[in-house]
C-alpha atoms as a PDB file:
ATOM      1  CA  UNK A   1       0.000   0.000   0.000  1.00  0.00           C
ATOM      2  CA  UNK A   2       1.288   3.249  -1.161  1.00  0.00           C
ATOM      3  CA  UNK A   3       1.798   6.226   0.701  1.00  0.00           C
ATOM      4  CA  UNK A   4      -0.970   8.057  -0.258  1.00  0.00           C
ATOM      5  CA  UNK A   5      -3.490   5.400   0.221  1.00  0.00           C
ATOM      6  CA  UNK A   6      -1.814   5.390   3.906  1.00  0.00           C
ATOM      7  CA  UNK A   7      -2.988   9.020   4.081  1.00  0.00           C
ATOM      8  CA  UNK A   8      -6.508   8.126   2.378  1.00  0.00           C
ATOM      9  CA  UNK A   9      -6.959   5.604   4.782  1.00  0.00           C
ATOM     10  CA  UNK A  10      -5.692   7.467   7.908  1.00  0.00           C
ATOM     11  CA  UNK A  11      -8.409  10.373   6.737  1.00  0.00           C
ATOM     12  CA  UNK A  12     -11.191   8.168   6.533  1.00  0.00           C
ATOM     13  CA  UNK A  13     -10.584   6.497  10.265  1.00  0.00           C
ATOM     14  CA  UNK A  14     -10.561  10.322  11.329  1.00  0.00           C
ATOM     15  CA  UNK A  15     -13.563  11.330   9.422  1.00  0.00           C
ATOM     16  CA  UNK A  16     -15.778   8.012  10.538  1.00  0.00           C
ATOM     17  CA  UNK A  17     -13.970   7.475  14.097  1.00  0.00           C
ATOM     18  CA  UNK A  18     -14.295   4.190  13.206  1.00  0.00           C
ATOM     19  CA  UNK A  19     -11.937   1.365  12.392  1.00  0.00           C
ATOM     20  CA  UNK A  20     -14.609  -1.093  10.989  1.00  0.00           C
ATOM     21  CA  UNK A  21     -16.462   1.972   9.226  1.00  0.00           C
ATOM     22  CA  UNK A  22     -13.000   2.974   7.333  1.00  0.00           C
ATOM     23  CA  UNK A  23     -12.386  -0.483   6.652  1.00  0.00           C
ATOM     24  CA  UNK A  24     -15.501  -0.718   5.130  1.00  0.00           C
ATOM     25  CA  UNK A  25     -15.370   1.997   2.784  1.00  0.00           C
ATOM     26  CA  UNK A  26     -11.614   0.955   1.862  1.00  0.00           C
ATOM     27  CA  UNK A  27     -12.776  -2.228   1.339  1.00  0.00           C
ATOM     28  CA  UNK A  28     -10.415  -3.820   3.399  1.00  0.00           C
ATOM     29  CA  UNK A  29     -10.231  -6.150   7.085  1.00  0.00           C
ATOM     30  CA  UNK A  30     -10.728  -3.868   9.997  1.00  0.00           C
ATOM     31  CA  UNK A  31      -7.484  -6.089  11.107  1.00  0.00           C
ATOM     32  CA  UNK A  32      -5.894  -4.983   8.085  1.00  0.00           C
ATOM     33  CA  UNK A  33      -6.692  -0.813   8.683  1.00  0.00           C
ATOM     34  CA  UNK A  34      -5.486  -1.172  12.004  1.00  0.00           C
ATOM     35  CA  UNK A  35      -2.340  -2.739  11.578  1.00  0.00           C
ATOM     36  CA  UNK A  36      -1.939  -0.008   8.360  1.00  0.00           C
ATOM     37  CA  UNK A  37      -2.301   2.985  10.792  1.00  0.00           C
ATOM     38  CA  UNK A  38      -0.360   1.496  13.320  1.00  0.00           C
ATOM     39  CA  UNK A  39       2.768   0.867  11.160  1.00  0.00           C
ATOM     40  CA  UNK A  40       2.109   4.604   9.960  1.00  0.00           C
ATOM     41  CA  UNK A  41       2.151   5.716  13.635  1.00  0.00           C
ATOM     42  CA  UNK A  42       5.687   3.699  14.067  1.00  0.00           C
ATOM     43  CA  UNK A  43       7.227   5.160  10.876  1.00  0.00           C
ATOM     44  CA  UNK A  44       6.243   8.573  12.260  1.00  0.00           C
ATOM     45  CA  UNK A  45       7.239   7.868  15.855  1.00  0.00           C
ATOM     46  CA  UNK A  46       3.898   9.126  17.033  1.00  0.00           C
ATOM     47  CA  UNK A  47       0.594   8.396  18.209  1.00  0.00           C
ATOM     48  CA  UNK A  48      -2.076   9.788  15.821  1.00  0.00           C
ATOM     49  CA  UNK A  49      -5.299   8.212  17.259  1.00  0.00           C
ATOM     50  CA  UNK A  50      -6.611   7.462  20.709  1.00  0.00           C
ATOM     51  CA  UNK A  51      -9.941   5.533  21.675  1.00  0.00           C
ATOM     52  CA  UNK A  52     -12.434   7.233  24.167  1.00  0.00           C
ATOM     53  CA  UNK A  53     -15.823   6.192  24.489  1.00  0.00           C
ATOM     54  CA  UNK A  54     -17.242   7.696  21.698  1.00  0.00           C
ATOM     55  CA  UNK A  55     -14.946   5.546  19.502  1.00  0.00           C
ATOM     56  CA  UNK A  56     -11.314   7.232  17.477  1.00  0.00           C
ATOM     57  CA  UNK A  57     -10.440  10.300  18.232  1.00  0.00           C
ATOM     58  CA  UNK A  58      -7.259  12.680  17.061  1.00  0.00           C
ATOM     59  CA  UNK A  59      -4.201  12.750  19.211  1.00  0.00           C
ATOM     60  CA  UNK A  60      -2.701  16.803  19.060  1.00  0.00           C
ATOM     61  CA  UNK A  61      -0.405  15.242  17.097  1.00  0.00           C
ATOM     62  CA  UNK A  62      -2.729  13.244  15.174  1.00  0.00           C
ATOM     63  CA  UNK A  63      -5.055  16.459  14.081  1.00  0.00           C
ATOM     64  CA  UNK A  64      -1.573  18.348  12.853  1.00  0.00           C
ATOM     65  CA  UNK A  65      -0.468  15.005  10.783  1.00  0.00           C
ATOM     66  CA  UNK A  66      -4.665  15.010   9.657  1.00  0.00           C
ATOM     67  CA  UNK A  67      -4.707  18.656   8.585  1.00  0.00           C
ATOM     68  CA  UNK A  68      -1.134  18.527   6.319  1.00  0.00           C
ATOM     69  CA  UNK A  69      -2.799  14.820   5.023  1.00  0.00           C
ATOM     70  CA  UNK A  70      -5.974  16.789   4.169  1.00  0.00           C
ATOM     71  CA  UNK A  71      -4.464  19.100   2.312  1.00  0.00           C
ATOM     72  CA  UNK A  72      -2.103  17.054   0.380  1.00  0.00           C
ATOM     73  CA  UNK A  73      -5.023  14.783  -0.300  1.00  0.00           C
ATOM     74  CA  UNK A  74      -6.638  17.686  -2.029  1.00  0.00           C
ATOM     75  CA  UNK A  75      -3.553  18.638  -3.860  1.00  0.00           C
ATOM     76  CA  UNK A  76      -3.216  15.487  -5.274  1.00  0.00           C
ATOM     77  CA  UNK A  77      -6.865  15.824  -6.285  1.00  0.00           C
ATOM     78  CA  UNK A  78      -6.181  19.312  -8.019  1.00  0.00           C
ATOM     79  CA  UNK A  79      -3.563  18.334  -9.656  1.00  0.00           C
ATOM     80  CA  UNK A  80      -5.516  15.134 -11.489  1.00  0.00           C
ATOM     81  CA  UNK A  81      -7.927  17.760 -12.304  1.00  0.00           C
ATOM     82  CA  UNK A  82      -5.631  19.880 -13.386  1.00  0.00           C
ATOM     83  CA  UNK A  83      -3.714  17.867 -15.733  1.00  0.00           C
ATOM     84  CA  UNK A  84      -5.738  17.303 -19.373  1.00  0.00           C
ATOM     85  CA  UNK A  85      -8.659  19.063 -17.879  1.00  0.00           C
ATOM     86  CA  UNK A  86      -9.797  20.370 -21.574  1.00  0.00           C
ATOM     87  CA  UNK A  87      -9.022  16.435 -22.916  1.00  0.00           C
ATOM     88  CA  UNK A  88     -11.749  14.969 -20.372  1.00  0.00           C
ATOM     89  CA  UNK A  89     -14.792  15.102 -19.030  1.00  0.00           C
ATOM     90  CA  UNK A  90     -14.952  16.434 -15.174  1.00  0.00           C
ATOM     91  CA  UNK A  91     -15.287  13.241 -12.851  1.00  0.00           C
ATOM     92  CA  UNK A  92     -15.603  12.370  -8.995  1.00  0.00           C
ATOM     93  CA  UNK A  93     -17.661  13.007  -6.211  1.00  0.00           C
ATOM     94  CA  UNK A  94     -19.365  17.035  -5.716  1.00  0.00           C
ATOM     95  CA  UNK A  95     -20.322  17.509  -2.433  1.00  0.00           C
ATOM     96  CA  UNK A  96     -22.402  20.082  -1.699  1.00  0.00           C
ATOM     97  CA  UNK A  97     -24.318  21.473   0.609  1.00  0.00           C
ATOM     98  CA  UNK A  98     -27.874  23.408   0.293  1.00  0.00           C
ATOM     99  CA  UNK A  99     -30.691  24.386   2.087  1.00  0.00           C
ATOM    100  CA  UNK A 100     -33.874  22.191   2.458  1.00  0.00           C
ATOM    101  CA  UNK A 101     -36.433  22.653  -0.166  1.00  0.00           C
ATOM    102  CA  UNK A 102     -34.064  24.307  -2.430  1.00  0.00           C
ATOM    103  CA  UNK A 103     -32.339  20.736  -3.998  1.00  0.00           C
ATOM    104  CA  UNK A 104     -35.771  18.720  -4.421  1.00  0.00           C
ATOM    105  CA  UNK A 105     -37.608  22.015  -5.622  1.00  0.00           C
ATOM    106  CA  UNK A 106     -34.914  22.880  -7.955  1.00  0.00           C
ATOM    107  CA  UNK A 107     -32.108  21.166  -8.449  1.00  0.00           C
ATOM    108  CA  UNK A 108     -33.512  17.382  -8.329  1.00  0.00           C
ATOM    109  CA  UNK A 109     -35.841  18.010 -11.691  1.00  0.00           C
ATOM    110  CA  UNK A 110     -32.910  18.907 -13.326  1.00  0.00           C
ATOM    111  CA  UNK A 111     -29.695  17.219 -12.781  1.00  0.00           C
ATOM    112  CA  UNK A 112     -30.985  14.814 -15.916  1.00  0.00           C
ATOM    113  CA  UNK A 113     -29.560  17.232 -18.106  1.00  0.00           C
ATOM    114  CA  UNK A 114     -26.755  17.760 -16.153  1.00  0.00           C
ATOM    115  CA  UNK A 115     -26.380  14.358 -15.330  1.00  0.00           C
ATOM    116  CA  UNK A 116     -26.263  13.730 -19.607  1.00  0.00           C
ATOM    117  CA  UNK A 117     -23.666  16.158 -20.092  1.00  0.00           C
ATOM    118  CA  UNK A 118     -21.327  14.911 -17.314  1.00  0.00           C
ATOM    119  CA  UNK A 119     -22.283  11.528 -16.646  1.00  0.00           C
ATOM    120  CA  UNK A 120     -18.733  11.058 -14.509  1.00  0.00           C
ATOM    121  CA  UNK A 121     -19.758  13.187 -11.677  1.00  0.00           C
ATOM    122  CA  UNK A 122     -22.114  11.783  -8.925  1.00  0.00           C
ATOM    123  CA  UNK A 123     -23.262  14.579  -6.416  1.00  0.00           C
ATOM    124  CA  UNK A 124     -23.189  14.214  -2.650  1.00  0.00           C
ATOM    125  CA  UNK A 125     -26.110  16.344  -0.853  1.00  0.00           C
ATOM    126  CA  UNK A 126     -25.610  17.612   2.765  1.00  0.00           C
ATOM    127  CA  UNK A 127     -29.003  19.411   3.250  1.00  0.00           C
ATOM    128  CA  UNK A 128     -28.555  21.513   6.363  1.00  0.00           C
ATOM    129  CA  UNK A 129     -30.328  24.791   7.295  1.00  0.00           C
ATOM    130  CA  UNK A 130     -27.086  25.805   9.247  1.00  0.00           C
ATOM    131  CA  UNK A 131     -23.920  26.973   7.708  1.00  0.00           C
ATOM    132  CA  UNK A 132     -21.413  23.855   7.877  1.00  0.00           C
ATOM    133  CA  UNK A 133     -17.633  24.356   7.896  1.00  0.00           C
ATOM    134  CA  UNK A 134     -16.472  23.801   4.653  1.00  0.00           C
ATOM    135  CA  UNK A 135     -13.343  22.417   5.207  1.00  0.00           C
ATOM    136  CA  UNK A 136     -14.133  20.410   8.274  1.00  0.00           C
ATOM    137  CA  UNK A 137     -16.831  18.874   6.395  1.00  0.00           C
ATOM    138  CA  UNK A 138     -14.745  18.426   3.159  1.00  0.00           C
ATOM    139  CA  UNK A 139     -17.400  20.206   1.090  1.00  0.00           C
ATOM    140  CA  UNK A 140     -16.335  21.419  -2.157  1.00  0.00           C
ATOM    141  CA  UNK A 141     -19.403  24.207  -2.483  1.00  0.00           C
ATOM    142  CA  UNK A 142     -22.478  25.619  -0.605  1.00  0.00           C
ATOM    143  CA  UNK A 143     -25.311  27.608  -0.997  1.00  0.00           C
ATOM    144  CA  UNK A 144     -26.484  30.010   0.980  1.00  0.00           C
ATOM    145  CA  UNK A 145     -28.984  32.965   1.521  1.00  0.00           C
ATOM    146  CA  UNK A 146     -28.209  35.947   3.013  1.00  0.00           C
ATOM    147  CA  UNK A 147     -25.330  38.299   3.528  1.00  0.00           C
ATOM    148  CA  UNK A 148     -22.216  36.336   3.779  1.00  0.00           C
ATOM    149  CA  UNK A 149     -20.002  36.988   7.183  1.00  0.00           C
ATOM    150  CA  UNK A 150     -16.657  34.656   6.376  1.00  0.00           C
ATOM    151  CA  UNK A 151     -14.340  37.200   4.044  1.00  0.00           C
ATOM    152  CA  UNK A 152     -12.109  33.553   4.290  1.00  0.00           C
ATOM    153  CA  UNK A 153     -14.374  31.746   1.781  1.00  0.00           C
ATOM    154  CA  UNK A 154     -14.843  32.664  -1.651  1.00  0.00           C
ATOM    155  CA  UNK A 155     -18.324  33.702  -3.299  1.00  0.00           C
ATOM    156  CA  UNK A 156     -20.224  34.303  -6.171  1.00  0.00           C
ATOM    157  CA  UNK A 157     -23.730  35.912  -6.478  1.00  0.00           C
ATOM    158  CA  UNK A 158     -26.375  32.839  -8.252  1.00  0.00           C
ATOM    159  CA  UNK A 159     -29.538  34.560  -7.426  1.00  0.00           C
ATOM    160  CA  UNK A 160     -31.490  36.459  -5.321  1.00  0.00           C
ATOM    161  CA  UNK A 161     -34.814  35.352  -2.545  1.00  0.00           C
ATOM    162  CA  UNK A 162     -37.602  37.565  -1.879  1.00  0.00           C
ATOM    163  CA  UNK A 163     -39.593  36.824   1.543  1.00  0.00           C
ATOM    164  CA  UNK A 164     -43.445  36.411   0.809  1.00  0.00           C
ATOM    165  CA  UNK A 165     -46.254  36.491   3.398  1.00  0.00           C
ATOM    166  CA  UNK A 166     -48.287  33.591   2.584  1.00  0.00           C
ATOM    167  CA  UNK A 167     -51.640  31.514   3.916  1.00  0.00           C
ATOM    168  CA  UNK A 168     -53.712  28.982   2.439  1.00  0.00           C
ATOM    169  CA  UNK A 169     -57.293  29.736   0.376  1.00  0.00           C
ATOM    170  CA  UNK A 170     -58.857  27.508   3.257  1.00  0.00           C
ATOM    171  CA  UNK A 171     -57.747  29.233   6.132  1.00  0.00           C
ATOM    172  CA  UNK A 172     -58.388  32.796   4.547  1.00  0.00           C
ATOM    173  CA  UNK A 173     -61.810  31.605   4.167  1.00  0.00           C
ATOM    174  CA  UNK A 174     -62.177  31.090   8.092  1.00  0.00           C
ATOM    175  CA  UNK A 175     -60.145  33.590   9.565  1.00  0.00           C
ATOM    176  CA  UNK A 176     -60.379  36.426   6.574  1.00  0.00           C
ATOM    177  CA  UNK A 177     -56.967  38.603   4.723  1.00  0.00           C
ATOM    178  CA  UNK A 178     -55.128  40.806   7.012  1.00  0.00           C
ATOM    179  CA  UNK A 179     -54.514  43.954   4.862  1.00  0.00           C
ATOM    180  CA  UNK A 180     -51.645  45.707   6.944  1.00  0.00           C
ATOM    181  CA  UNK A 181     -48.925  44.114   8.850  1.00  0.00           C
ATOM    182  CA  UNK A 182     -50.663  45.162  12.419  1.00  0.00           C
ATOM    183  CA  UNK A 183     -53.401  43.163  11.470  1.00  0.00           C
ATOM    184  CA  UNK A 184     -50.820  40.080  11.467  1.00  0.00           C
ATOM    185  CA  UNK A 185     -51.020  40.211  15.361  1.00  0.00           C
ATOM    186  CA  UNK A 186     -54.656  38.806  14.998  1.00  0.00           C
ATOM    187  CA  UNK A 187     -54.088  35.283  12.886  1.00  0.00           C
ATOM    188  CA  UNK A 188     -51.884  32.229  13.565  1.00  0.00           C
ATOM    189  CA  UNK A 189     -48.447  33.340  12.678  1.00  0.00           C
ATOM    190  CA  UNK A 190     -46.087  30.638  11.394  1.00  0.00           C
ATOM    191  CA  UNK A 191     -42.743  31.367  12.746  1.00  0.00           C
ATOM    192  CA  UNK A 192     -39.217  30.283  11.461  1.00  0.00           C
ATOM    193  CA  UNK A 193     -36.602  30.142  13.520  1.00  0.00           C
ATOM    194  CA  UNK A 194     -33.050  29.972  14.356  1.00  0.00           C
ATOM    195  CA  UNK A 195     -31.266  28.509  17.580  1.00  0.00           C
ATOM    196  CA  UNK A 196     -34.990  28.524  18.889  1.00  0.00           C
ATOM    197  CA  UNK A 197     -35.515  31.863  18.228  1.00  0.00           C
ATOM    198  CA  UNK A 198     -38.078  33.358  16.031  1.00  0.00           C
ATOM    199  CA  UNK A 199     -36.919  35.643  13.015  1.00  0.00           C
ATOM    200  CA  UNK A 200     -38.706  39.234  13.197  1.00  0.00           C
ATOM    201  CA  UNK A 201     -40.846  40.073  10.164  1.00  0.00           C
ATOM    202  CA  UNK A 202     -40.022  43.048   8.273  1.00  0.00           C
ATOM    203  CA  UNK A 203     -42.049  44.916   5.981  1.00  0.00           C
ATOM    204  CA  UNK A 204     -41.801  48.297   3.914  1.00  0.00           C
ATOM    205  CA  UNK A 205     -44.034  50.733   2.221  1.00  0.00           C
ATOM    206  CA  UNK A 206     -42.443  53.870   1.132  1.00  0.00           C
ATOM    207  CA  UNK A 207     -41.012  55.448   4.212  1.00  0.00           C
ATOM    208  CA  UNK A 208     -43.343  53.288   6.468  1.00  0.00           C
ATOM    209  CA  UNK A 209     -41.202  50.209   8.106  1.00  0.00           C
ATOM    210  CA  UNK A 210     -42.759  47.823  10.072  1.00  0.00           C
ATOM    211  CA  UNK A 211     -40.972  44.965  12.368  1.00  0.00           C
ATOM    212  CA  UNK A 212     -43.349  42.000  13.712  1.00  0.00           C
ATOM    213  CA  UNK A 213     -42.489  39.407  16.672  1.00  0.00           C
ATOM    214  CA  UNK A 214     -44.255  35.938  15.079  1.00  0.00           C
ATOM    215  CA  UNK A 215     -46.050  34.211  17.515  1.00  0.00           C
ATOM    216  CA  UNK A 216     -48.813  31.352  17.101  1.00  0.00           C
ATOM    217  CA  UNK A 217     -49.215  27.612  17.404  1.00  0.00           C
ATOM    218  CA  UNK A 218     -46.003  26.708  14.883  1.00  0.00           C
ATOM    219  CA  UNK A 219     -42.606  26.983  15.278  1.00  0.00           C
ATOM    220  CA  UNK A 220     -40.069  25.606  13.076  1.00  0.00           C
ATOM    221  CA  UNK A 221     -36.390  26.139  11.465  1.00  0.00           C
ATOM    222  CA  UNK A 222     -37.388  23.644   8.760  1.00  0.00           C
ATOM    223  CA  UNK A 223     -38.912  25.455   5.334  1.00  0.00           C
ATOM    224  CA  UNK A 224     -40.681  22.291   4.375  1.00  0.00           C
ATOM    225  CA  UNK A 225     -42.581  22.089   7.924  1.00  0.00           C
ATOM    226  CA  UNK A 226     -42.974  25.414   7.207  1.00  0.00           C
ATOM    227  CA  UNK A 227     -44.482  24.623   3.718  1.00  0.00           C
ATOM    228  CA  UNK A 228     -46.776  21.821   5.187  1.00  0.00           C
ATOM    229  CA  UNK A 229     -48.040  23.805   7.606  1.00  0.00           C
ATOM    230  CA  UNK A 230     -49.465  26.215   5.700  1.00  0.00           C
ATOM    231  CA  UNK A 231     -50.573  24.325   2.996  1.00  0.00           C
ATOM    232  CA  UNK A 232     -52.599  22.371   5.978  1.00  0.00           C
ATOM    233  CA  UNK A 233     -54.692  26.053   6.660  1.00  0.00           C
ATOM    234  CA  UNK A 234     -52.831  26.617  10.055  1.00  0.00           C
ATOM    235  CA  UNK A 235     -51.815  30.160   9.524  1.00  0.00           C
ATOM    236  CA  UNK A 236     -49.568  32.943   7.652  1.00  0.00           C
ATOM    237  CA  UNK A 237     -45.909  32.447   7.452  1.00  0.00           C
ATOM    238  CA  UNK A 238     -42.951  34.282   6.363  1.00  0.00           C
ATOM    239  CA  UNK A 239     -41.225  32.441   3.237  1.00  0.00           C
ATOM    240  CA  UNK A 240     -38.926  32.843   0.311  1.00  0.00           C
ATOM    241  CA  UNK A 241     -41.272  32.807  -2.826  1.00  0.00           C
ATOM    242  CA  UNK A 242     -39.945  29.677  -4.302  1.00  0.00           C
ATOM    243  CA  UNK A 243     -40.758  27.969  -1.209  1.00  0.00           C
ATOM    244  CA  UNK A 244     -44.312  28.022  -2.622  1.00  0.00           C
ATOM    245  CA  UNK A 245     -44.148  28.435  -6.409  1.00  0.00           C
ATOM    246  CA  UNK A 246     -46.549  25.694  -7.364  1.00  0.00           C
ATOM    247  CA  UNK A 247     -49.136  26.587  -4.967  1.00  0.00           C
ATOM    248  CA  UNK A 248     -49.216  30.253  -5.870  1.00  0.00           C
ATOM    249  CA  UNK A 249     -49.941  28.969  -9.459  1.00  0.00           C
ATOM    250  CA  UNK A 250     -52.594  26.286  -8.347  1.00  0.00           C
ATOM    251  CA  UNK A 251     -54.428  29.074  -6.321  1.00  0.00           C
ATOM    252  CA  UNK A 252     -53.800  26.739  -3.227  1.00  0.00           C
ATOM    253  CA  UNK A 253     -51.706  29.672  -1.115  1.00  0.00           C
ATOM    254  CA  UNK A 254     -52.247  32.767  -1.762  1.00  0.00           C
ATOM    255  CA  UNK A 255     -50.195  35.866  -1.302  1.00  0.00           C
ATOM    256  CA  UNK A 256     -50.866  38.493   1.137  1.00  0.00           C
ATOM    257  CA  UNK A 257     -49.795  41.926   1.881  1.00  0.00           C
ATOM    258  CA  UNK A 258     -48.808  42.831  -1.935  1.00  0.00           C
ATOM    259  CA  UNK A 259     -48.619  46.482  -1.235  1.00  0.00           C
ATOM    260  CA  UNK A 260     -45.941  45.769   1.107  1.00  0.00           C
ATOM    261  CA  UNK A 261     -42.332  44.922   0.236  1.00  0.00           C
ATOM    262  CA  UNK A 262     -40.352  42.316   2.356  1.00  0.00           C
ATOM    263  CA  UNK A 263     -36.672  41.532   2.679  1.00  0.00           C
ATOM    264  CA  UNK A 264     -34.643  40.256  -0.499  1.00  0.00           C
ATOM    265  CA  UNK A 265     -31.441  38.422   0.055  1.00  0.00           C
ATOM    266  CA  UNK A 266     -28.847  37.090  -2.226  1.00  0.00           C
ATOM    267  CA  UNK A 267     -28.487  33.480  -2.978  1.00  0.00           C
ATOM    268  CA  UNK A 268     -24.475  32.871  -3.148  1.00  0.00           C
ATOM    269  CA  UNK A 269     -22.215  29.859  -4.011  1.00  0.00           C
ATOM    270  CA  UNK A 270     -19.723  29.306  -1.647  1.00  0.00           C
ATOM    271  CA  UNK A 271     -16.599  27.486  -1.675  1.00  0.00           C
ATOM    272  CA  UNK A 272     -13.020  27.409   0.598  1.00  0.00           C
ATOM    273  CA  UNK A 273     -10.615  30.381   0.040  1.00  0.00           C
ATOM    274  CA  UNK A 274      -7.712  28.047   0.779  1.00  0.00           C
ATOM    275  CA  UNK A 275      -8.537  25.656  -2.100  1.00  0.00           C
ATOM    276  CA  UNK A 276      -9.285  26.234  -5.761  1.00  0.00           C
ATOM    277  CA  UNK A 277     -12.972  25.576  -6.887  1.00  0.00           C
ATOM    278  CA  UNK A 278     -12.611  21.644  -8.618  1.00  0.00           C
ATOM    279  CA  UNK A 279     -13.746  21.367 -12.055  1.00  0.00           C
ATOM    280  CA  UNK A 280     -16.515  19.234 -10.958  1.00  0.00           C
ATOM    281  CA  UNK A 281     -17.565  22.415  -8.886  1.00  0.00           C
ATOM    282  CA  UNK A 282     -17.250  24.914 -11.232  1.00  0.00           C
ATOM    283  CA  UNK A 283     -19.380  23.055 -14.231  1.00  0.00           C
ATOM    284  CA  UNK A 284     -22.261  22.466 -11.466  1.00  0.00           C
ATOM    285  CA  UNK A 285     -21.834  26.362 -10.584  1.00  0.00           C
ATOM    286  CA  UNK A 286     -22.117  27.223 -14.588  1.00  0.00           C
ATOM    287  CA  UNK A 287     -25.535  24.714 -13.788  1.00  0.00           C
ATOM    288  CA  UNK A 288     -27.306  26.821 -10.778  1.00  0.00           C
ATOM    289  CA  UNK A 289     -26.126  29.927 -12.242  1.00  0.00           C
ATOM    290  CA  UNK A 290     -28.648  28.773 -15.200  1.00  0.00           C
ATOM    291  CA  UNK A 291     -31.251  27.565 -13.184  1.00  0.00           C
ATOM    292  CA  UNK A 292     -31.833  30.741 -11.532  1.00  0.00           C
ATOM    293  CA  UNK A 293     -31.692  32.912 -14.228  1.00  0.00           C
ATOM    294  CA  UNK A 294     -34.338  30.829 -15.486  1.00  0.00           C
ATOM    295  CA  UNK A 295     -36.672  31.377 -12.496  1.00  0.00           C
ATOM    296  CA  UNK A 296     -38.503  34.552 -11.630  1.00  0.00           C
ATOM    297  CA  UNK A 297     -38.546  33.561  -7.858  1.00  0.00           C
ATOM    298  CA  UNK A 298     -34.613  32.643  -8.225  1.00  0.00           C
ATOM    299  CA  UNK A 299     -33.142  34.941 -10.967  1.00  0.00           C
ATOM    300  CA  UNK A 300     -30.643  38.129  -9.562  1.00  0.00           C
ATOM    301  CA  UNK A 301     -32.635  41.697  -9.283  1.00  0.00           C
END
């Protein structure tokens, strides 16, 4: 076994804290990974791993040897894309992260296409709501809403969201249209939230700004909760427009407050600033870019 498969190995027992789970996925003994890291750790004259009760877990030594192997890893992965990148198709695994709602909404009906045009890359989906660490998580791109904090990581505008106030035809029926933002404080308000807090709602008209405190019966940080519940009549919420795109055509939700406008964020790609964007990254950027220029709810304004 090479050196480099020494380090590939030696990443994935890190990664899984597991010496059966890293065996698995090299497709090797668990006898035979733990002999492998063990004549690594003699080579090096150091001890890179250390069991606790949770399973493996990184020596001080072991998590400076992990980040160097990490980024040599990648190198070597760079540099295969590197080489003959105009001779060959872009290959390997894209891992990505994106919010919930966004990938089956959006990206899912689509990837046929770009599945036919590079059938050598296979994409691996880490839906979060949260903003994962990139490089901790070995993700080569996210995207995100919002104003980006990190000046470390590397952006480019896709696409802009617009937040929509939004109920149901069936619950409009029973509890009536608020027509101003005050009148909000009178129906079931469907709150999204962060870190258990609820997100204010803010609305402008002119020179007129108005800030509302959700509260009602729902509570969620989860868009397609949010989605369910109103679609099930059990009050207003909050959303990005796309959230709801085929039920504002069906007539199922309808949209409230028109005269009002509410916030409008940018949708960014996201990738490491201490790594170059792979070429299986930057086709599948090319890809969203598209997408959203295709959508009204999506497309930058």
């Amino acid at each position: 076994m090479d050196r480099l498969d020494v380090l590939n190995l030696f990443l994935r027992v890190a990664e899984a804290g597991s010496f059966s789970k890293a065996a698995q996925q090299s497709g090797i003994a668990q006898s035979t990974a733990s002999k492998r890291i063990a004549s690594l750790e003699k080579r090096l004259g150091a001890h890179l791993l250390r069991r606790t009760s949770r399973g493996i877990a990184l020596t001080s030594a072991g998590q400076h040897y992990y980040d160097e192997a990490l980024r040599l890893v990648d190198a070597f992965e760079q540099l295969d894309e590197t080489v003959g990148k105009r001779e060959r198709t872009p290959a390997g695994v894209l891992r990505l992260t994106c919010p919930p709602g966004l990938a089956t909404s959006y990206l899912l009906p689509r990837l046929g296409s770009f599945r036919a045009e590079f059938p050598r890359i296979s994409l691996d989906f880490v839906v979060s709501q949260g903003n994962l660490n990139l490089v901790e998580e070995r993700i080569d791109l996210a995207i995100r809403f919002g104003d980006l904090e990190d000046s470390e990581m590397r952006s480019r505008q896709v696409g802009t969201a617009e937040a929509i106030v939004v109920a149901s035809a069936a619950y409009l029926r029973e509890r009536g249209e608020p027509t101003t933002p005050y009148e909000l404080r009178d129906h079931a308000l469907i709150a999204s939230a962060r870190n258990g807090k609820p997100r204010s709602w803010a609305f402008r008209r002119g020179q007129e700004c108005v800030t509302i405190d959700p509260h009602g019966p729902i509570q969620s940080d989860d868009v397609e909760l949010t989605r369910g519940a109103v679609k099930s009549g059990l009050g207003i919420a909050h959303a990005a427009s796309w959230l709801f795109k085929d039920e504002l055509v069906s007539g199922e939700v309808r949209r409230l407050l028109t005269n009002y406008q509410c916030l409008i964020v940018p949708i960014s790609a996201v990738w490491s600033g201490d790594r170059s964007l792979p070429r299986r990254a930057a086709v599948f950027l090319t890809y969203l870019e598209a997408i959203c220029a295709s959508e009204p709810t999506l497309r930058i304004r």
